[in-house]
PDB file of N, CA and C in Angstrom:
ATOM      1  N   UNK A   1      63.973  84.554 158.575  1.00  0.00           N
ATOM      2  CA  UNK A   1      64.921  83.561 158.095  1.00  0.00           C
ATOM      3  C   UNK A   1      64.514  82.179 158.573  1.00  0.00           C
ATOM      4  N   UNK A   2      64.839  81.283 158.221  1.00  0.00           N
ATOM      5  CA  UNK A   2      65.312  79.841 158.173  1.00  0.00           C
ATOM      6  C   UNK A   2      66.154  79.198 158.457  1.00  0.00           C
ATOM      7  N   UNK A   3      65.966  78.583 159.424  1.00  0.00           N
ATOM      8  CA  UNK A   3      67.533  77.647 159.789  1.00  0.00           C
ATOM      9  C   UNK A   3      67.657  76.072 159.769  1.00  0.00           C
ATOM     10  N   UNK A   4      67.926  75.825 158.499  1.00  0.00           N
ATOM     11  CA  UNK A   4      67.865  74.428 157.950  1.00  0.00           C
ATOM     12  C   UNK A   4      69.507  73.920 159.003  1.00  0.00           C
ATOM     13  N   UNK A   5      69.184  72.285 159.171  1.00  0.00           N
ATOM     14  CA  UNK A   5      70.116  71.914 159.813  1.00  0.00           C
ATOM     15  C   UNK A   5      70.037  70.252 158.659  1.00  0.00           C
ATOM     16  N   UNK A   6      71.030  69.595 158.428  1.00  0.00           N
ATOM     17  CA  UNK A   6      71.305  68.849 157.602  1.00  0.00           C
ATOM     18  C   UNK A   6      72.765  67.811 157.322  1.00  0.00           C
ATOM     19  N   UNK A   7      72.304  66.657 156.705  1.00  0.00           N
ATOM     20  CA  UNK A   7      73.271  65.717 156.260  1.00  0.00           C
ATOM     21  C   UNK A   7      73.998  65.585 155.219  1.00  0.00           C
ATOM     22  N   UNK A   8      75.038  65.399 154.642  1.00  0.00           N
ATOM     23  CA  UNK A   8      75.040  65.086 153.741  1.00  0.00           C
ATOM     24  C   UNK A   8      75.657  63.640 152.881  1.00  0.00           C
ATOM     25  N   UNK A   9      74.813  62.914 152.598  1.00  0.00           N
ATOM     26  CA  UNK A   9      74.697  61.429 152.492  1.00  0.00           C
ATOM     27  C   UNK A   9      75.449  60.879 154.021  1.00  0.00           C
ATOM     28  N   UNK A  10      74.605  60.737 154.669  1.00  0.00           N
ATOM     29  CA  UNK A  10      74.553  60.258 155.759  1.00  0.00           C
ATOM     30  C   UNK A  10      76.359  60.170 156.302  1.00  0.00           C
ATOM     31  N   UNK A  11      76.660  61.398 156.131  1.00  0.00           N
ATOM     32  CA  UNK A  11      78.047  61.802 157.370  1.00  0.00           C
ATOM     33  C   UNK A  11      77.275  62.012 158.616  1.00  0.00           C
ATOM     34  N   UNK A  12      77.981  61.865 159.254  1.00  0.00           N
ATOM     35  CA  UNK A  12      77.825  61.923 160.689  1.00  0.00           C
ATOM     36  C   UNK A  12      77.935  63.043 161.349  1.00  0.00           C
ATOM     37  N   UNK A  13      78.672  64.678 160.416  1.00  0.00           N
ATOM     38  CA  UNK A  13      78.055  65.934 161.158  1.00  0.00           C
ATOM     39  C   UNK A  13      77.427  66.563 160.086  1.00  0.00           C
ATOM     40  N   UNK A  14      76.294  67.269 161.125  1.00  0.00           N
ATOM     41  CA  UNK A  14      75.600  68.007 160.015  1.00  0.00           C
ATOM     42  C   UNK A  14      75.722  69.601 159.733  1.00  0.00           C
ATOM     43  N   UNK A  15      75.446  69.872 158.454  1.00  0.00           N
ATOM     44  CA  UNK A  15      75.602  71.266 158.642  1.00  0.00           C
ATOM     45  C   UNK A  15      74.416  72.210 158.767  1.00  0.00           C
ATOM     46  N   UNK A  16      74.918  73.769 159.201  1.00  0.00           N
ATOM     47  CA  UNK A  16      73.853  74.412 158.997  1.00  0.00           C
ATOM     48  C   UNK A  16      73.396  75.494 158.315  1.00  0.00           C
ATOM     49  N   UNK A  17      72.157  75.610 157.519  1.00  0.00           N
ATOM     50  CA  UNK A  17      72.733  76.966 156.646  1.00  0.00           C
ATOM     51  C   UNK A  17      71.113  77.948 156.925  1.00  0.00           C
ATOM     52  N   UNK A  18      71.421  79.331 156.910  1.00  0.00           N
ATOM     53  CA  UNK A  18      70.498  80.176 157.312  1.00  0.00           C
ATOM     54  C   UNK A  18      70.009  80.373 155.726  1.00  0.00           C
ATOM     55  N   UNK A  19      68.622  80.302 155.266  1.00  0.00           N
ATOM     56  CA  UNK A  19      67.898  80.093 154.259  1.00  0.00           C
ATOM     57  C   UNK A  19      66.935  81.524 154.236  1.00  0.00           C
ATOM     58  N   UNK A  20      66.377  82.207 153.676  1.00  0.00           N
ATOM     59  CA  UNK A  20      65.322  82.800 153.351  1.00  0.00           C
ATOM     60  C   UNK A  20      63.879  82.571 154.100  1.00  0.00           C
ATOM     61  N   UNK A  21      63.150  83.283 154.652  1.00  0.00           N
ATOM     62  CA  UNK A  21      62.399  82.708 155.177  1.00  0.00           C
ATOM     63  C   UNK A  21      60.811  82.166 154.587  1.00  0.00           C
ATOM     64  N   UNK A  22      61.237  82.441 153.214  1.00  0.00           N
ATOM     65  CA  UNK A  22      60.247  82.191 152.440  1.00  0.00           C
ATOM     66  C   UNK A  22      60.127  80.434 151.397  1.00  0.00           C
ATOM     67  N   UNK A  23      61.375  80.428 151.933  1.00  0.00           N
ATOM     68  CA  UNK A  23      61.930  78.868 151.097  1.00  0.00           C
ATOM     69  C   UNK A  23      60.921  77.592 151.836  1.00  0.00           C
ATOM     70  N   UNK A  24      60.840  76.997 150.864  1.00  0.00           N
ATOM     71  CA  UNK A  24      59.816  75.612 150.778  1.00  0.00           C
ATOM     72  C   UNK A  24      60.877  74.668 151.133  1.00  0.00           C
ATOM     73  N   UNK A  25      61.231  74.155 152.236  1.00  0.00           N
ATOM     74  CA  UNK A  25      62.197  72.875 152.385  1.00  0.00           C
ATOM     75  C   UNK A  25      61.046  72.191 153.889  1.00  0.00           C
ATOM     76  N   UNK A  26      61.095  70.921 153.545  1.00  0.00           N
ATOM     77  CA  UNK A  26      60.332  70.122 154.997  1.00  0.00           C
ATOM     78  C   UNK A  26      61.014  68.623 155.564  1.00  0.00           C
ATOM     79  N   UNK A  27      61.078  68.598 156.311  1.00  0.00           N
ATOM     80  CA  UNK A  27      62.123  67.706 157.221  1.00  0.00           C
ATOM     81  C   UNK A  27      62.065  66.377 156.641  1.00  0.00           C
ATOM     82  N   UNK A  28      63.432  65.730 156.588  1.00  0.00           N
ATOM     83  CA  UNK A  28      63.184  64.216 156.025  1.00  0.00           C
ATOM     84  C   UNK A  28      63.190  64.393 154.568  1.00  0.00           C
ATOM     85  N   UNK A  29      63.117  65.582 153.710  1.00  0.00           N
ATOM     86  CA  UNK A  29      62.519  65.462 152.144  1.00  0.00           C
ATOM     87  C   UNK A  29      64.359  66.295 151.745  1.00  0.00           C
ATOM     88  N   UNK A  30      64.893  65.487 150.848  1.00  0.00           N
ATOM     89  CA  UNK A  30      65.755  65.579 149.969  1.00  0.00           C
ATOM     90  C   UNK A  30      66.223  66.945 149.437  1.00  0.00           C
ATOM     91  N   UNK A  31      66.912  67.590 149.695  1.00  0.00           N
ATOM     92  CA  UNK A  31      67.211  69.440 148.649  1.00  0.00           C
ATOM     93  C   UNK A  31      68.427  69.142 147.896  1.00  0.00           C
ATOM     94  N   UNK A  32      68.803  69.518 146.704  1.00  0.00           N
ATOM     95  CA  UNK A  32      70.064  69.886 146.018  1.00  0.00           C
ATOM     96  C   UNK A  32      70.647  70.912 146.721  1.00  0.00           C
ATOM     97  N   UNK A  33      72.039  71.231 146.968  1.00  0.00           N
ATOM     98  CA  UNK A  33      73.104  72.193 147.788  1.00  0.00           C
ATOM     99  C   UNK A  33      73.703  72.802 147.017  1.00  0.00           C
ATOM    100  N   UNK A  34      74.326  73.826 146.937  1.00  0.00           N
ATOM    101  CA  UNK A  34      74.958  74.557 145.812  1.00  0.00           C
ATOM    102  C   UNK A  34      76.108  75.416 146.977  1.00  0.00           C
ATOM    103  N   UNK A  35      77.285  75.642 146.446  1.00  0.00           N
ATOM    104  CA  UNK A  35      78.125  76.905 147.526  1.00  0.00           C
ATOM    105  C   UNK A  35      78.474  77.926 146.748  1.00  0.00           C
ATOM    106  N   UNK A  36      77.766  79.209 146.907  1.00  0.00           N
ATOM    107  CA  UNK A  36      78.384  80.278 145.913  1.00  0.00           C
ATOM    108  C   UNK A  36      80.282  80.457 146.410  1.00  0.00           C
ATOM    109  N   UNK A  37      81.103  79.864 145.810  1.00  0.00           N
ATOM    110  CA  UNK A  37      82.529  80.112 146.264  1.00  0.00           C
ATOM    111  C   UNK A  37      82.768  82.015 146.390  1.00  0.00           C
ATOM    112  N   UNK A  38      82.323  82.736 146.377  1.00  0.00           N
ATOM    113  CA  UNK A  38      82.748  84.132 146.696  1.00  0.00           C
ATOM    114  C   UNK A  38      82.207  84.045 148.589  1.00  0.00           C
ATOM    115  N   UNK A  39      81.394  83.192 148.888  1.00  0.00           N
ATOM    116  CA  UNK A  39      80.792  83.261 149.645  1.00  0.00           C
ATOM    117  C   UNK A  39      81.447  81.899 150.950  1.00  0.00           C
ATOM    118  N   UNK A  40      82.403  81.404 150.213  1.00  0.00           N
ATOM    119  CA  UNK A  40      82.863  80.246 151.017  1.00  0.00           C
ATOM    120  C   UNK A  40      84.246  80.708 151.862  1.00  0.00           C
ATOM    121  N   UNK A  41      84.235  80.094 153.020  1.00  0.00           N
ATOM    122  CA  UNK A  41      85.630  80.105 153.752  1.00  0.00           C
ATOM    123  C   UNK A  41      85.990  79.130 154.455  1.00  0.00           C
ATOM    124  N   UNK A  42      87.061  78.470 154.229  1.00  0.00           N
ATOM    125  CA  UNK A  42      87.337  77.183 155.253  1.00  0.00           C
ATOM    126  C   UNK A  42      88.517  77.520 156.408  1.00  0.00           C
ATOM    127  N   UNK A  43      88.023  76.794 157.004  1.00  0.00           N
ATOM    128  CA  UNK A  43      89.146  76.888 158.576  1.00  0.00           C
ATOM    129  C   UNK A  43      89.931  75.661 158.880  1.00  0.00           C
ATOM    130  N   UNK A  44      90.766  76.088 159.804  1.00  0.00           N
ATOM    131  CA  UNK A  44      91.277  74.647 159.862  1.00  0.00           C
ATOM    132  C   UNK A  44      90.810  74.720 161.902  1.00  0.00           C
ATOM    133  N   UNK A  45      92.062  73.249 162.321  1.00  0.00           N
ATOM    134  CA  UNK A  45      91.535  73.126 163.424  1.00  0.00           C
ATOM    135  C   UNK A  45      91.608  74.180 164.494  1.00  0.00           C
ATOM    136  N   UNK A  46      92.855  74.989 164.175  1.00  0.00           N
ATOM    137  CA  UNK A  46      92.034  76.051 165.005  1.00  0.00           C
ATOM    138  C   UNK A  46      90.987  77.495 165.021  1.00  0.00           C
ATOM    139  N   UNK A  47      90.759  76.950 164.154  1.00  0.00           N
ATOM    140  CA  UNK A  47      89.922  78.184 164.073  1.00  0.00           C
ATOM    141  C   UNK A  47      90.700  79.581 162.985  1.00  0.00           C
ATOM    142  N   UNK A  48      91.595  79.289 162.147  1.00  0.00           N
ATOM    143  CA  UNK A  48      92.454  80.288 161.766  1.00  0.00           C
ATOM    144  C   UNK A  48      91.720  79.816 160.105  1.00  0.00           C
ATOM    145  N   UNK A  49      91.475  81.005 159.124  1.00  0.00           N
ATOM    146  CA  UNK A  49      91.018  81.024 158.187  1.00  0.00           C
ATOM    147  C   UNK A  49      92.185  80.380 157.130  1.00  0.00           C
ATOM    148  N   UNK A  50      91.626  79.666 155.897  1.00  0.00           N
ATOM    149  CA  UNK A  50      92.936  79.315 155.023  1.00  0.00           C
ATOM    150  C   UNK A  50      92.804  80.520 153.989  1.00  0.00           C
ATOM    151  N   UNK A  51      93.945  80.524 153.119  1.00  0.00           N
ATOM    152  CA  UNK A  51      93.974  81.735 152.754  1.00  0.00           C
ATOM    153  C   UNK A  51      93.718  81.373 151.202  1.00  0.00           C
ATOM    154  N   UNK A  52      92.866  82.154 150.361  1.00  0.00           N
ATOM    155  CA  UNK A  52      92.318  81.755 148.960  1.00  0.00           C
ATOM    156  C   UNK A  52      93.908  81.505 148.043  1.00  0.00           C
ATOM    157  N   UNK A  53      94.002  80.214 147.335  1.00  0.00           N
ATOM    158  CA  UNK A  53      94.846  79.960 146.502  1.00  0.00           C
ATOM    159  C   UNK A  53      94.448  80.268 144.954  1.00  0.00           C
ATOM    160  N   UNK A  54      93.362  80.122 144.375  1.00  0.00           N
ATOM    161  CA  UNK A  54      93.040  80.532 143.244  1.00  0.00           C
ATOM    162  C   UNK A  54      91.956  81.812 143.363  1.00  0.00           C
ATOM    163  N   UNK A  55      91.895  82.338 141.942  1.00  0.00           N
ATOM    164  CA  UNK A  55      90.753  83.209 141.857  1.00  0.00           C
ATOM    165  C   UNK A  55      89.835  83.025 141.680  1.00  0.00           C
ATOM    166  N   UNK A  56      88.452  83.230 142.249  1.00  0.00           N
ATOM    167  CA  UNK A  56      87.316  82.871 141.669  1.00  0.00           C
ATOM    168  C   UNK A  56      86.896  82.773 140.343  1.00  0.00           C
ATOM    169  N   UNK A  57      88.052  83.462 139.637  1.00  0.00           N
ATOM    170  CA  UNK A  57      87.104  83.408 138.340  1.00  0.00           C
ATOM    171  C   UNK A  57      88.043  82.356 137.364  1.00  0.00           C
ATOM    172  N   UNK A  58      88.874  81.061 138.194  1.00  0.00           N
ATOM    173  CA  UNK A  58      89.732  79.674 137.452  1.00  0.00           C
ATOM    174  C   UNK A  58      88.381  79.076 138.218  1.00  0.00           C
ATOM    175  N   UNK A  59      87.305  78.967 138.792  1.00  0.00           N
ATOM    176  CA  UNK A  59      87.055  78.018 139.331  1.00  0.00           C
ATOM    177  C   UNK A  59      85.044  77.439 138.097  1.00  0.00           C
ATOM    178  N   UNK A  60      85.723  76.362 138.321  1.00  0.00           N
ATOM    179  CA  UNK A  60      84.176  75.681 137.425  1.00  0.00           C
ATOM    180  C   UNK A  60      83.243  75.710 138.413  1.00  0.00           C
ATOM    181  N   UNK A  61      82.149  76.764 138.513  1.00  0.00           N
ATOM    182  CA  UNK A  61      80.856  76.878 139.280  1.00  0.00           C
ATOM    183  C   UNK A  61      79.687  75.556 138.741  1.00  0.00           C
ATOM    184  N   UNK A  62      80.244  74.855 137.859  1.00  0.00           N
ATOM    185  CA  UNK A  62      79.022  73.829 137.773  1.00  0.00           C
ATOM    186  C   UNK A  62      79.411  72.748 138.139  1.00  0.00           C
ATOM    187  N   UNK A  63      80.644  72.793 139.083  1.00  0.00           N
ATOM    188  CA  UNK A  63      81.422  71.419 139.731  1.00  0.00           C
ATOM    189  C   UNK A  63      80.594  72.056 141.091  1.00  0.00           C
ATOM    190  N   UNK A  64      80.630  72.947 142.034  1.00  0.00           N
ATOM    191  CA  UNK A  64      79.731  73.670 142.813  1.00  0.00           C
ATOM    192  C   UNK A  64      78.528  73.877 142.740  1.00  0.00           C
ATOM    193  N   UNK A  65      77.948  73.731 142.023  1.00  0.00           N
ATOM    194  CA  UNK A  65      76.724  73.987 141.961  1.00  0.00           C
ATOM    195  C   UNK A  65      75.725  72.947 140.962  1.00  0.00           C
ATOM    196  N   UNK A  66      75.327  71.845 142.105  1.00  0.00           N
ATOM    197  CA  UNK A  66      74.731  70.600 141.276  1.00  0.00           C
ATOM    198  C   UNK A  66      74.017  70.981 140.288  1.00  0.00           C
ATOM    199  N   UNK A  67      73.197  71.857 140.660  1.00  0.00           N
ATOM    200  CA  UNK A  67      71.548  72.438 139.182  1.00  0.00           C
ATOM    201  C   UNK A  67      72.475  72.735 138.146  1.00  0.00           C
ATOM    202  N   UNK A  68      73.532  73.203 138.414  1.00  0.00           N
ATOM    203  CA  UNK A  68      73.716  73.624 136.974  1.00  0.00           C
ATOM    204  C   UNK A  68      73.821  72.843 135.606  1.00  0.00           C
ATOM    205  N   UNK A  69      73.135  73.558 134.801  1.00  0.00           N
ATOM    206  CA  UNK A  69      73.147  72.273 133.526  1.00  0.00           C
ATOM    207  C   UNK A  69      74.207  72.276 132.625  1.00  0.00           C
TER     208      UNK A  69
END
């Protein structure tokens, strides 16, 4: 595996995401981000999961997912 660490447009924390270890990414050089939402979970401040309000399948995956054409 891969452990890309990253900005996004220059916020001030970065995130991190475990990649494939075969993926072509090199430091300083630009990637498109995508979040598979089956695959997403947000927290709040303490640490307690929020709980899914819609179904995955109301949600527009090409608002998520820049490549998509």
């Amino acid at each position: 595996n891969t452990v890309a660490y990253a900005s996004l447009n220059g916020e001030a924390e970065n995130f991190c995401a475990m990649l494939p270890g075969s993926v072509g990414i090199r430091a300083d050089v630009p990637v498109a981000t995508g979040i598979n939402a089956a695959d997403c979970h947000l927290f709040d401040e303490a640490g307690i999961a929020f709980e899914r309000r819609v179904e995955l399948t109301e949600i527009d995956m090409n608002v998520i997912n820049p490549t998509a054409a």
